[in-house]
PDB file of N, CA and C in Angstrom:
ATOM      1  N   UNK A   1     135.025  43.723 211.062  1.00  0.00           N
ATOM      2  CA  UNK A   1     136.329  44.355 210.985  1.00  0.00           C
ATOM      3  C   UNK A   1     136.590  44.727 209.538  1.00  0.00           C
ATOM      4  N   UNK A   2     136.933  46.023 209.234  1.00  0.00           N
ATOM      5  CA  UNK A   2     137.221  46.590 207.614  1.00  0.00           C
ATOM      6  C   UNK A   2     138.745  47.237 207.877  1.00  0.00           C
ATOM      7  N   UNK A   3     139.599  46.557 207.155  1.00  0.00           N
ATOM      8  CA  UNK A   3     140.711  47.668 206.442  1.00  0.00           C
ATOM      9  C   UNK A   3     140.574  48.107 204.921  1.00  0.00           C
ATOM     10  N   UNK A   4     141.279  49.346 205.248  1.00  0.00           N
ATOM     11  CA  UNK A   4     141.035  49.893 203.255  1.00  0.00           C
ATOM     12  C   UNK A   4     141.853  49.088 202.438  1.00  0.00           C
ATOM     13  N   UNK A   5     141.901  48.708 201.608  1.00  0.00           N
ATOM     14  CA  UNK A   5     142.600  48.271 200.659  1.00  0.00           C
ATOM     15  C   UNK A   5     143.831  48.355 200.838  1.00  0.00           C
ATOM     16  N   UNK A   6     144.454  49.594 201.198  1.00  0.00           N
ATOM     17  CA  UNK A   6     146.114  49.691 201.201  1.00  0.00           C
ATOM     18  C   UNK A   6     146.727  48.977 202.454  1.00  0.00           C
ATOM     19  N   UNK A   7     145.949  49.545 203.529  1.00  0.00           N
ATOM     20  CA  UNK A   7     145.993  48.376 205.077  1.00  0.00           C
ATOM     21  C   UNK A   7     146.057  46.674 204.399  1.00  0.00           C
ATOM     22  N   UNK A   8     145.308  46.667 203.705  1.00  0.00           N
ATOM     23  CA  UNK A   8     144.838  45.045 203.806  1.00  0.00           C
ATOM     24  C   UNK A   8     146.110  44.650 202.967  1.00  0.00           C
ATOM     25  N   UNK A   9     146.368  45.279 201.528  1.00  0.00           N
ATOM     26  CA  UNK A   9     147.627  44.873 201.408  1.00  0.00           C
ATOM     27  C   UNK A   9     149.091  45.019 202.066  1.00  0.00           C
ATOM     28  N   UNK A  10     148.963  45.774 202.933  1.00  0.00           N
ATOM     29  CA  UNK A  10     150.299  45.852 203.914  1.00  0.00           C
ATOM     30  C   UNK A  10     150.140  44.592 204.934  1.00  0.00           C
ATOM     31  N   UNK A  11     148.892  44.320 205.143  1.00  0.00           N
ATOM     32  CA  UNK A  11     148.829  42.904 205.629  1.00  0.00           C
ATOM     33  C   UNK A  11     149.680  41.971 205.307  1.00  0.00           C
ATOM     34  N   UNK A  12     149.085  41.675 203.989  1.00  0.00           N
ATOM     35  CA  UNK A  12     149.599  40.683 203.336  1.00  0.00           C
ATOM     36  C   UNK A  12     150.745  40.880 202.844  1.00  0.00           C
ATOM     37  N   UNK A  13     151.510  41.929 202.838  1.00  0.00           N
ATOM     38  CA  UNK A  13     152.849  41.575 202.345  1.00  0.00           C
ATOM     39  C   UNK A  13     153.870  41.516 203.773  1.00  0.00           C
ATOM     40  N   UNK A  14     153.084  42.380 204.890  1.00  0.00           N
ATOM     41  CA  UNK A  14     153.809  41.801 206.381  1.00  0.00           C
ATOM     42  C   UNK A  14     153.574  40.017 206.444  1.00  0.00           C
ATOM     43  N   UNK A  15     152.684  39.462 206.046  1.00  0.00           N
ATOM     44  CA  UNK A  15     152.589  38.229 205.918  1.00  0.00           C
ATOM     45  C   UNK A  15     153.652  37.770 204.984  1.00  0.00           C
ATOM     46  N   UNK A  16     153.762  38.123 204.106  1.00  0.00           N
ATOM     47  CA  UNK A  16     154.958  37.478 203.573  1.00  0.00           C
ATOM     48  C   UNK A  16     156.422  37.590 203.886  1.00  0.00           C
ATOM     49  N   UNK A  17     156.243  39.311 204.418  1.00  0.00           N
ATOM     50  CA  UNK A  17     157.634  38.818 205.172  1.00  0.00           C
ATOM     51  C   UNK A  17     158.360  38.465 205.969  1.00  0.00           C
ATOM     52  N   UNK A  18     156.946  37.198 206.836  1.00  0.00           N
ATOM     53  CA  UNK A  18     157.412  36.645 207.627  1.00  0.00           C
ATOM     54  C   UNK A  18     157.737  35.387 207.638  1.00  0.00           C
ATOM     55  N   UNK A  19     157.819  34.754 206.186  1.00  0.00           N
ATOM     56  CA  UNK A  19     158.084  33.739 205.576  1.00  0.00           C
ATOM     57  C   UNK A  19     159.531  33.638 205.783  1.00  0.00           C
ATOM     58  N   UNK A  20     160.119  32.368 206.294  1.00  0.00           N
ATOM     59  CA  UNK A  20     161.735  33.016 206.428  1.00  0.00           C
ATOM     60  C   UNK A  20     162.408  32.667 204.683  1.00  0.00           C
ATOM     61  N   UNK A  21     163.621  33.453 204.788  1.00  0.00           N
ATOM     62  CA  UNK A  21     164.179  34.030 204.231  1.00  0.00           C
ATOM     63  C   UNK A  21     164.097  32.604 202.846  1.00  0.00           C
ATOM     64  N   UNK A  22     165.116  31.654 203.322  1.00  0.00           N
ATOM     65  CA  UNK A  22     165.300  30.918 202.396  1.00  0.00           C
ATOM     66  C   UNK A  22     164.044  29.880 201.947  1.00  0.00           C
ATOM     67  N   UNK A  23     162.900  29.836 202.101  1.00  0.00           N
ATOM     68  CA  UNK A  23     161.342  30.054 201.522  1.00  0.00           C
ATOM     69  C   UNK A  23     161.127  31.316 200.563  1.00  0.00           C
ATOM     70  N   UNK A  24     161.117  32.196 201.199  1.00  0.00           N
ATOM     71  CA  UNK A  24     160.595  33.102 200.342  1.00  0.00           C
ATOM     72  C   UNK A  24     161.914  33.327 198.915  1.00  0.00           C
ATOM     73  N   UNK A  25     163.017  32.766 199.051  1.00  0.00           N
ATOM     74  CA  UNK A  25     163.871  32.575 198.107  1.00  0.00           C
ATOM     75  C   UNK A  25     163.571  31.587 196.954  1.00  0.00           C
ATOM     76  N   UNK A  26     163.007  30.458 197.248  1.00  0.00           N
ATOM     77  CA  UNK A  26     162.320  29.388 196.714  1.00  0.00           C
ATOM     78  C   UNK A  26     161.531  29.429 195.834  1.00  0.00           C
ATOM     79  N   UNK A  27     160.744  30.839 196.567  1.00  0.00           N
ATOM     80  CA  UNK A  27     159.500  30.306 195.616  1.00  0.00           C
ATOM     81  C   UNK A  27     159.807  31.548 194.368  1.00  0.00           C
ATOM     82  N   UNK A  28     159.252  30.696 192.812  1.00  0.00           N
ATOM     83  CA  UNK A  28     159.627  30.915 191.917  1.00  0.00           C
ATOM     84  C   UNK A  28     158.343  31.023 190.959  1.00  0.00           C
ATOM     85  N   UNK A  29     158.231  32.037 190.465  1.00  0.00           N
ATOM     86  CA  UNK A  29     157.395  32.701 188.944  1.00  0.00           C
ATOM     87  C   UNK A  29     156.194  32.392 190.097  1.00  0.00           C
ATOM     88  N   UNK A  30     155.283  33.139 191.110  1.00  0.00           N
ATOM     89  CA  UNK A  30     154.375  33.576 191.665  1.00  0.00           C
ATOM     90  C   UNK A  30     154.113  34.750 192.114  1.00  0.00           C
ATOM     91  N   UNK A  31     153.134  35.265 191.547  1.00  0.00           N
ATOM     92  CA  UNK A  31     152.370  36.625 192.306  1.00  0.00           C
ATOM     93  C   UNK A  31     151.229  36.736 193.379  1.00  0.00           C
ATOM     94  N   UNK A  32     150.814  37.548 194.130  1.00  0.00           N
ATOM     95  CA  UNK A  32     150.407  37.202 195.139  1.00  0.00           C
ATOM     96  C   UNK A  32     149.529  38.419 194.612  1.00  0.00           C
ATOM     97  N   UNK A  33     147.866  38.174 195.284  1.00  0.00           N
ATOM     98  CA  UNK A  33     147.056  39.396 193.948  1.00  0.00           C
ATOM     99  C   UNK A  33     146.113  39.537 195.673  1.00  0.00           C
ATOM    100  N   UNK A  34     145.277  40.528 195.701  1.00  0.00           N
ATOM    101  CA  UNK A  34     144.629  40.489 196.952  1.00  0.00           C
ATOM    102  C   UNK A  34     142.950  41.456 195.916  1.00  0.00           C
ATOM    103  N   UNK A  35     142.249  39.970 196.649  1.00  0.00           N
ATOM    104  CA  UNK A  35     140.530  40.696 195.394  1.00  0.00           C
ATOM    105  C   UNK A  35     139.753  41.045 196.472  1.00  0.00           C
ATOM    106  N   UNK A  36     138.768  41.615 196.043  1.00  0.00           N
ATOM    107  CA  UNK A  36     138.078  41.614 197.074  1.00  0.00           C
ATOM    108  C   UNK A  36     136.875  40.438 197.720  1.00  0.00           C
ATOM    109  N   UNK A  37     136.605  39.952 196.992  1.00  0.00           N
ATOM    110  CA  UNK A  37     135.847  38.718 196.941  1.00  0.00           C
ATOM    111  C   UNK A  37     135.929  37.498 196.224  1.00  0.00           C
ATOM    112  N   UNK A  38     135.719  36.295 196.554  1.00  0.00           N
ATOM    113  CA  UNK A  38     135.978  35.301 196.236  1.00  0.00           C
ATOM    114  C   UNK A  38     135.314  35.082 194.931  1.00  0.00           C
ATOM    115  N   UNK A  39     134.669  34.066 193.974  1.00  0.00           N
ATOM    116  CA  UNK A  39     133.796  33.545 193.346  1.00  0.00           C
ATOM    117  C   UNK A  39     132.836  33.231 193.573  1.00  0.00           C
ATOM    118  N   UNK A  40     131.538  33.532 193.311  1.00  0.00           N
ATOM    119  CA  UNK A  40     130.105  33.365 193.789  1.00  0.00           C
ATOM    120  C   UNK A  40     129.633  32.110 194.221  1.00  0.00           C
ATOM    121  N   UNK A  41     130.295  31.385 193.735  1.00  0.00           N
ATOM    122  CA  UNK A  41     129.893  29.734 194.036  1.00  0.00           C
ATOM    123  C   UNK A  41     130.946  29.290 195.528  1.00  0.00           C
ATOM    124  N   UNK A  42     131.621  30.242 196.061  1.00  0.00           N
ATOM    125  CA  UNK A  42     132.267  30.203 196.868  1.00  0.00           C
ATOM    126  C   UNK A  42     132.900  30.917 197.813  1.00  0.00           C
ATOM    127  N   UNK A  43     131.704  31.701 198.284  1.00  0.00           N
ATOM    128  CA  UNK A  43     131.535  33.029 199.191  1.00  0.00           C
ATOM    129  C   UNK A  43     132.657  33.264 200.036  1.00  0.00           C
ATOM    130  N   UNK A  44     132.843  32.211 200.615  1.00  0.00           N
ATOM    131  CA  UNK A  44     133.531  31.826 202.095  1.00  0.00           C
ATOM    132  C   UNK A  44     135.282  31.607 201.977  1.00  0.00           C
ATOM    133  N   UNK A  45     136.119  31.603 200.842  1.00  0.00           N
ATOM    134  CA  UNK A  45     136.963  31.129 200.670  1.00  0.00           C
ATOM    135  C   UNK A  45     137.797  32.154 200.817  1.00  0.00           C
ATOM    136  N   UNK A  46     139.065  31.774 201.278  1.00  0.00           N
ATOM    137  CA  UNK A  46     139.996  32.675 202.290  1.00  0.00           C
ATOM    138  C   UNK A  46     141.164  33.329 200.942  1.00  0.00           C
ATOM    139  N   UNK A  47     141.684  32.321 200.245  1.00  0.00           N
ATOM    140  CA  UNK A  47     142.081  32.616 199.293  1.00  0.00           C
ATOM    141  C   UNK A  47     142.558  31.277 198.493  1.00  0.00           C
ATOM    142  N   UNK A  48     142.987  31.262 197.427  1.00  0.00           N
ATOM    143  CA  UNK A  48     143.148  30.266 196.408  1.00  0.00           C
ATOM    144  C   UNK A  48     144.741  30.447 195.994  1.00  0.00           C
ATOM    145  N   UNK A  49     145.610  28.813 195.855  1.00  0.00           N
ATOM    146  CA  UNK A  49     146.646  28.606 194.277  1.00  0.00           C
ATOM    147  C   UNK A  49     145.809  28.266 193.332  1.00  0.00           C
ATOM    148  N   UNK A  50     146.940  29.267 192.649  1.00  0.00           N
ATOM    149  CA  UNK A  50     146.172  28.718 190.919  1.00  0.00           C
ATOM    150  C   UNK A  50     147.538  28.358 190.459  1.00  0.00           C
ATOM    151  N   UNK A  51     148.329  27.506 189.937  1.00  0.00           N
ATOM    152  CA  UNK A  51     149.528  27.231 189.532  1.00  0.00           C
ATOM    153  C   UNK A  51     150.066  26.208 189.696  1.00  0.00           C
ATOM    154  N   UNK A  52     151.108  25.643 189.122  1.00  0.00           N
ATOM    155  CA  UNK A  52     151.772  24.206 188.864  1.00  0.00           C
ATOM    156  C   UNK A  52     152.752  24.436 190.176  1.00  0.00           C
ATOM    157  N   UNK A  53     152.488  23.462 191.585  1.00  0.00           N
ATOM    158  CA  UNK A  53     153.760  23.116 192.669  1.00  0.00           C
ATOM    159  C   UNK A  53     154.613  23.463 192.122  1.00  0.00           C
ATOM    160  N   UNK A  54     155.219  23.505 193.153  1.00  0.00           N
ATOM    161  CA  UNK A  54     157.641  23.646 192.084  1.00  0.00           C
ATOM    162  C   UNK A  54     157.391  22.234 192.142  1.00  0.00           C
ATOM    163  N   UNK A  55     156.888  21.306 192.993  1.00  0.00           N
ATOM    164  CA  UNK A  55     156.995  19.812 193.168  1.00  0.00           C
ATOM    165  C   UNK A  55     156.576  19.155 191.572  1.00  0.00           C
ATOM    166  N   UNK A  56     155.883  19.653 191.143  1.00  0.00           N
ATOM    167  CA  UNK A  56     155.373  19.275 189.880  1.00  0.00           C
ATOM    168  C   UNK A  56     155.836  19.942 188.339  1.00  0.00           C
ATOM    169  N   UNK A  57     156.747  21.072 188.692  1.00  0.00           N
ATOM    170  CA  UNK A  57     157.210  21.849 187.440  1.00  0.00           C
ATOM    171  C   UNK A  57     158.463  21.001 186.896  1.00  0.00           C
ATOM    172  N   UNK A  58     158.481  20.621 185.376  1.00  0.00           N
ATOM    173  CA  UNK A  58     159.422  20.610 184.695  1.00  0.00           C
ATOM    174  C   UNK A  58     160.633  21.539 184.130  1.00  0.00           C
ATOM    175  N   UNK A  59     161.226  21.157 183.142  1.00  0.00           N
ATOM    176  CA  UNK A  59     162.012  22.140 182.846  1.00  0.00           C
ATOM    177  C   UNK A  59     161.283  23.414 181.506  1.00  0.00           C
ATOM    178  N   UNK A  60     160.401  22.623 181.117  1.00  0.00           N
ATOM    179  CA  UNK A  60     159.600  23.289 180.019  1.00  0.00           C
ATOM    180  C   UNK A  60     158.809  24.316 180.741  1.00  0.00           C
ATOM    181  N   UNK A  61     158.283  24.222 181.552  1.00  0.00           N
ATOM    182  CA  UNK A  61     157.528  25.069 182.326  1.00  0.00           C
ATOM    183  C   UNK A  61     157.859  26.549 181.998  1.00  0.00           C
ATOM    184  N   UNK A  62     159.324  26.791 182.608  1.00  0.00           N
ATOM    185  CA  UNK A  62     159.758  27.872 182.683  1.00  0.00           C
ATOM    186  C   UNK A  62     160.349  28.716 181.361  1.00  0.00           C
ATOM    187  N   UNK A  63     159.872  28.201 180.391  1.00  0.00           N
ATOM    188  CA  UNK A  63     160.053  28.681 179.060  1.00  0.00           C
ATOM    189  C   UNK A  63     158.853  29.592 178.536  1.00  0.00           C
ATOM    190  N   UNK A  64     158.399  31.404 179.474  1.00  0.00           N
ATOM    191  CA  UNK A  64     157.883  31.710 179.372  1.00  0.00           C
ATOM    192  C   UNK A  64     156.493  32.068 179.851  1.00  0.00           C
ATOM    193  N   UNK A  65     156.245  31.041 180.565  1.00  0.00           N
ATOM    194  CA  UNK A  65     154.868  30.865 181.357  1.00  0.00           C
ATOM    195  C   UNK A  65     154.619  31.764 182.251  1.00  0.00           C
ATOM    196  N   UNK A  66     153.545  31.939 182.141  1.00  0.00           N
ATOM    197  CA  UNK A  66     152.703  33.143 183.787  1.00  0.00           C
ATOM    198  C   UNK A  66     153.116  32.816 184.577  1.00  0.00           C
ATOM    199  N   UNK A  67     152.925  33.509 185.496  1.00  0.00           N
ATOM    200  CA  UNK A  67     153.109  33.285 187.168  1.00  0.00           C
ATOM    201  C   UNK A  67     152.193  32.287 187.667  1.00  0.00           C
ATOM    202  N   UNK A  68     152.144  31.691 188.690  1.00  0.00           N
ATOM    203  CA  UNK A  68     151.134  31.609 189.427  1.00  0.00           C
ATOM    204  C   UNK A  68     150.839  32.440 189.685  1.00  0.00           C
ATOM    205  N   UNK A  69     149.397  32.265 190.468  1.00  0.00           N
ATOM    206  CA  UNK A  69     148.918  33.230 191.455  1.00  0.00           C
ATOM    207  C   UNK A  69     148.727  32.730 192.405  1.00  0.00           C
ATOM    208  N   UNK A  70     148.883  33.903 193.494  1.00  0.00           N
ATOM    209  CA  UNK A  70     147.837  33.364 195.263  1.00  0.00           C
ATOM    210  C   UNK A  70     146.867  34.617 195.007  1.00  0.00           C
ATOM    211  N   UNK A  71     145.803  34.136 195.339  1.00  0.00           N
ATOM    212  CA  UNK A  71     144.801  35.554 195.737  1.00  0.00           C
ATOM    213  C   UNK A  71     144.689  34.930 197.028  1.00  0.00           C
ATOM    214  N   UNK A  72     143.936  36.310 197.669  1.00  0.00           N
ATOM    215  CA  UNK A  72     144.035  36.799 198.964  1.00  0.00           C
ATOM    216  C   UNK A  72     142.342  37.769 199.052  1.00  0.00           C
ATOM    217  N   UNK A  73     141.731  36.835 199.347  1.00  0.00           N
ATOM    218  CA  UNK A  73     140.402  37.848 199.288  1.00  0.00           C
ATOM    219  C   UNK A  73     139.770  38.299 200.678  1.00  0.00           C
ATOM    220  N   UNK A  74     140.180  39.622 200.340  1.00  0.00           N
ATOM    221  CA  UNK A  74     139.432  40.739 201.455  1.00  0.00           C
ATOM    222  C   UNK A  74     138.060  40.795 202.142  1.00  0.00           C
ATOM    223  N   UNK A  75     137.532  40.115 201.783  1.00  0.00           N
ATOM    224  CA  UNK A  75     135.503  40.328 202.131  1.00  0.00           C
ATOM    225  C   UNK A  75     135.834  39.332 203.096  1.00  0.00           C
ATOM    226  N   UNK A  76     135.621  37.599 202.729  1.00  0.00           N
ATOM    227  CA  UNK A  76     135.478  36.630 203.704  1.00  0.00           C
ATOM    228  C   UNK A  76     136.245  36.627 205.062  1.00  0.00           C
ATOM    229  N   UNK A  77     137.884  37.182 204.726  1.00  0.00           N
ATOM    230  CA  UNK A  77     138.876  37.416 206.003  1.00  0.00           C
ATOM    231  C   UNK A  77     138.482  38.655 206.358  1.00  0.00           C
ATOM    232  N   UNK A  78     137.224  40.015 206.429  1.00  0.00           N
ATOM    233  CA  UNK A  78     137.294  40.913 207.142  1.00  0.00           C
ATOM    234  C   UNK A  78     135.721  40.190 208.212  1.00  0.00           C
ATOM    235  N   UNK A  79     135.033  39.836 207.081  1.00  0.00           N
ATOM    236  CA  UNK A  79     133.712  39.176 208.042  1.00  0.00           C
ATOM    237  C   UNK A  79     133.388  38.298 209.156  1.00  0.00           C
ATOM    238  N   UNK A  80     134.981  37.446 208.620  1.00  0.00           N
ATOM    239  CA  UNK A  80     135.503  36.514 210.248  1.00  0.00           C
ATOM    240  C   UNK A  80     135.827  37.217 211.125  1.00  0.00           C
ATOM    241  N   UNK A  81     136.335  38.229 211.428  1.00  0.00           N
ATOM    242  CA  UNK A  81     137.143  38.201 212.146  1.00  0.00           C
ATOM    243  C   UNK A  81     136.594  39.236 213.080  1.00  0.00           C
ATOM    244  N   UNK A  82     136.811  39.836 213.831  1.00  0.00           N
ATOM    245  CA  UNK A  82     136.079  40.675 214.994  1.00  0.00           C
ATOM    246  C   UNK A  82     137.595  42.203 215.571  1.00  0.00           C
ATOM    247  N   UNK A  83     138.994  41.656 215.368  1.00  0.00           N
ATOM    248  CA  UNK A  83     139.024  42.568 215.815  1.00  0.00           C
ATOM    249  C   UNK A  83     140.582  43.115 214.450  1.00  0.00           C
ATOM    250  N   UNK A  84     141.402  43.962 214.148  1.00  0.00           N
ATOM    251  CA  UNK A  84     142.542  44.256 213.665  1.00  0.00           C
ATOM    252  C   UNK A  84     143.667  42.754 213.940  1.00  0.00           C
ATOM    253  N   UNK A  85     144.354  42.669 215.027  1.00  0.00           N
ATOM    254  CA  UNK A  85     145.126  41.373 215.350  1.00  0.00           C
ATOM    255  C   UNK A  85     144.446  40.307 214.625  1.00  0.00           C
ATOM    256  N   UNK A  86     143.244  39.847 215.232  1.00  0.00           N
ATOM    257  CA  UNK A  86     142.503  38.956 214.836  1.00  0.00           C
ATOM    258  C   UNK A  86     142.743  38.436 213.066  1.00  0.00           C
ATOM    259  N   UNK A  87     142.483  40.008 212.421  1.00  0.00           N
ATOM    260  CA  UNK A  87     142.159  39.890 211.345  1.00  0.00           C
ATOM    261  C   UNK A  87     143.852  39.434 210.713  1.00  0.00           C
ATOM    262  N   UNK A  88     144.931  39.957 211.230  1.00  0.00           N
ATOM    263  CA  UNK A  88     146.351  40.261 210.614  1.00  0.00           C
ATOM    264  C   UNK A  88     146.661  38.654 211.028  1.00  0.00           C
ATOM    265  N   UNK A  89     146.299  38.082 211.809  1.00  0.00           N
ATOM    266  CA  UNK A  89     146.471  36.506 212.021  1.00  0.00           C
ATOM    267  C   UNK A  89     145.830  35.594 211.010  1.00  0.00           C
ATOM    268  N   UNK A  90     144.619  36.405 211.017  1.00  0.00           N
ATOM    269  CA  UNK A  90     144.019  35.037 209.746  1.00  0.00           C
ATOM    270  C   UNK A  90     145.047  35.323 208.440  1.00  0.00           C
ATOM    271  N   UNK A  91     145.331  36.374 208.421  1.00  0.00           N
ATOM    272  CA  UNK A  91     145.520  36.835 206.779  1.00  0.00           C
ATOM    273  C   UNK A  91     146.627  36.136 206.674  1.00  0.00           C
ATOM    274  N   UNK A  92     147.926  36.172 207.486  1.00  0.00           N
ATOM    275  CA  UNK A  92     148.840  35.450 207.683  1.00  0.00           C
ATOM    276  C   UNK A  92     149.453  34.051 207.877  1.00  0.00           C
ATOM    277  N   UNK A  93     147.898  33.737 208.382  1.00  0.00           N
ATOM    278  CA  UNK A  93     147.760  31.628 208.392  1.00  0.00           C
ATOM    279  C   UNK A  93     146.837  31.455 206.859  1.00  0.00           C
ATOM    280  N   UNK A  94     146.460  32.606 206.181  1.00  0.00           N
ATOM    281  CA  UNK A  94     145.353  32.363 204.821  1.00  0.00           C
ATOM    282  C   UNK A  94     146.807  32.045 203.897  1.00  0.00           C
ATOM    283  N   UNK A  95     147.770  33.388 204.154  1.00  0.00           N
ATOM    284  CA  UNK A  95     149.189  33.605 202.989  1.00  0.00           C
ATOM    285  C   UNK A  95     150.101  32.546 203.183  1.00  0.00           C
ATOM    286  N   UNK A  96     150.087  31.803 204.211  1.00  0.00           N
ATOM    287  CA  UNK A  96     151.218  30.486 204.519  1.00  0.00           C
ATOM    288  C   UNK A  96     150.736  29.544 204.403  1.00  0.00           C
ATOM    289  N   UNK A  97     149.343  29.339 203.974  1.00  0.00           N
ATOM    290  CA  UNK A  97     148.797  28.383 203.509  1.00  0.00           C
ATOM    291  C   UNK A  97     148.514  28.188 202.297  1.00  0.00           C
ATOM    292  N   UNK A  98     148.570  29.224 201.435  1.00  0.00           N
ATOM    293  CA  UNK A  98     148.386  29.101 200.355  1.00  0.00           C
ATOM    294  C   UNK A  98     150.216  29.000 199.422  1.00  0.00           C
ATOM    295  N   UNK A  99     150.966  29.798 200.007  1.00  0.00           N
ATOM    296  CA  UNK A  99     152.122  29.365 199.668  1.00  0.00           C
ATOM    297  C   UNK A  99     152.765  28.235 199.703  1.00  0.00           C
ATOM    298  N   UNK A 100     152.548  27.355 201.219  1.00  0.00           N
ATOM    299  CA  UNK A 100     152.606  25.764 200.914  1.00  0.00           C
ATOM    300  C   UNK A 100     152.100  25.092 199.879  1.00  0.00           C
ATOM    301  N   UNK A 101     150.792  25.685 199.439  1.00  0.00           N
ATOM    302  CA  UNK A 101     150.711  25.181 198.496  1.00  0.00           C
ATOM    303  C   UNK A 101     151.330  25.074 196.918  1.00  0.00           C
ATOM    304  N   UNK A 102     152.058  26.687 196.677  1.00  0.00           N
ATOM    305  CA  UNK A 102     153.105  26.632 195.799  1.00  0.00           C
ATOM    306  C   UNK A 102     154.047  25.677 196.110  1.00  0.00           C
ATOM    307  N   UNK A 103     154.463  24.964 196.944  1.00  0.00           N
ATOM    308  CA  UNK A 103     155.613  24.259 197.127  1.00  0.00           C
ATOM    309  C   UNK A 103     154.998  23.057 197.393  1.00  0.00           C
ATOM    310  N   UNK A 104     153.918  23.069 197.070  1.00  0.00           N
ATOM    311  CA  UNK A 104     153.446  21.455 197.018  1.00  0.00           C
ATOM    312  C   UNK A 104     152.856  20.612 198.305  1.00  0.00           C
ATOM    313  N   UNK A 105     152.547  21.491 198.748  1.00  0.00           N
ATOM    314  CA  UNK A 105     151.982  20.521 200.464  1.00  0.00           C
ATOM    315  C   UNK A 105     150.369  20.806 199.914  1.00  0.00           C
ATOM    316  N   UNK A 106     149.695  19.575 200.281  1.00  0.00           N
ATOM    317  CA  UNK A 106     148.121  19.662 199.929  1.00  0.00           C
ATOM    318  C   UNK A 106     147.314  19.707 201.321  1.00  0.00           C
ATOM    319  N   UNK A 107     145.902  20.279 201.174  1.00  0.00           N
ATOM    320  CA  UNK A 107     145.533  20.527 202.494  1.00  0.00           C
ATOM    321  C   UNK A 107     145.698  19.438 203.823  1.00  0.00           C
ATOM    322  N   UNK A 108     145.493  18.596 203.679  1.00  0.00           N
ATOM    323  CA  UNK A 108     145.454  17.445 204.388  1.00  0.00           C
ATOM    324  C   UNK A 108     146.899  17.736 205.462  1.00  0.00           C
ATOM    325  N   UNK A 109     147.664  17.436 204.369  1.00  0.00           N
ATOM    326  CA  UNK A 109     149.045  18.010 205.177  1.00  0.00           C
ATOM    327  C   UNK A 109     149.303  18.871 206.182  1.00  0.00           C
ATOM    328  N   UNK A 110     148.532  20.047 205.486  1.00  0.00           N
ATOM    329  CA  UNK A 110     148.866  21.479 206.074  1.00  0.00           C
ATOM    330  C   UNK A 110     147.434  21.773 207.507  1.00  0.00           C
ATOM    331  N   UNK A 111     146.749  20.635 207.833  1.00  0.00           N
ATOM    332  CA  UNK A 111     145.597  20.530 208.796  1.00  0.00           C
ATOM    333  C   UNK A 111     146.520  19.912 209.739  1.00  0.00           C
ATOM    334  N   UNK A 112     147.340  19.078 209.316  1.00  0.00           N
ATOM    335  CA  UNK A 112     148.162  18.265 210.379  1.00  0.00           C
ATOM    336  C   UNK A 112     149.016  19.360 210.698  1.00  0.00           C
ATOM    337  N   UNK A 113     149.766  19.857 210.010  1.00  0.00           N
ATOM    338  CA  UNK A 113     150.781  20.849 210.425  1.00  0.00           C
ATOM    339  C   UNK A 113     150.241  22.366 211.566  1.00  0.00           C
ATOM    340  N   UNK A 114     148.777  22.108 211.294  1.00  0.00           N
ATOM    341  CA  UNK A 114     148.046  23.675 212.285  1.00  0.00           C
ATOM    342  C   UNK A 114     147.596  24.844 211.299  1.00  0.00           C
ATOM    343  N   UNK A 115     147.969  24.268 209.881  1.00  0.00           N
ATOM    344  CA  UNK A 115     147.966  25.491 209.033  1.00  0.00           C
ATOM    345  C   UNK A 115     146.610  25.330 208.158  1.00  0.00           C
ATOM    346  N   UNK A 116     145.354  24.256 208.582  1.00  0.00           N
ATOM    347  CA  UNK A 116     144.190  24.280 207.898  1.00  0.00           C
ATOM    348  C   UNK A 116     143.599  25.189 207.769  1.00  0.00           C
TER     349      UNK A 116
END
């Protein structure tokens, strides 16, 4: 299954806006980046946080600092998947999983919750 680039990001931002409202209010100094491939040492990976939880941010934090990021990589979620739906489901359990993780839920958690 292949979408072009602009598809794949309309994905992912329909994925986000299905985050409800007062979540997606929450979350604070993150960007959401969509690559096409993961890191070589890690072919398979759906997408990655890179960034300090809100659970873990101080007040210093916000004196300037980058964003987080979520990436969102295109290659591994088009090779799973077999059909369009298929694919707009993973991308959407990849983006709510990685946003829990901005807010501090670690995988373990988020396997119990359905969201591994």
């Amino acid at each position: 299954m292949r979408l072009s680039e602009a598809e794949f990001e309309e994905a992912v931002g329909d994925a986000l806006d299905s985050i409800p409202q007062e979540l997606a209010r929450a979350m604070d100094n993150v960007v959401v980046l969509v690559e096409q491939e993961p890191p070589p040492d890690d072919p398979d990976l759906l997408g990655v946080y890179d960034g300090t939880p809100l659970t873990e941010r101080d007040g210093w934090r916000d004196a300037g600092s980058l964003p987080d990021r979520i990436t969102i990589f295109q290659g591994p979620l088009e090779r799973m998947c077999d059909t369009t739906a298929e694919l707009r489901e993973e991308i959407a359990i990849t983006v709510v999983h990685e946003v829990a993780h901005h807010f501090g839920i670690d995988d373990e958690h988020l396997h119990e919750l359905g969201w591994g």
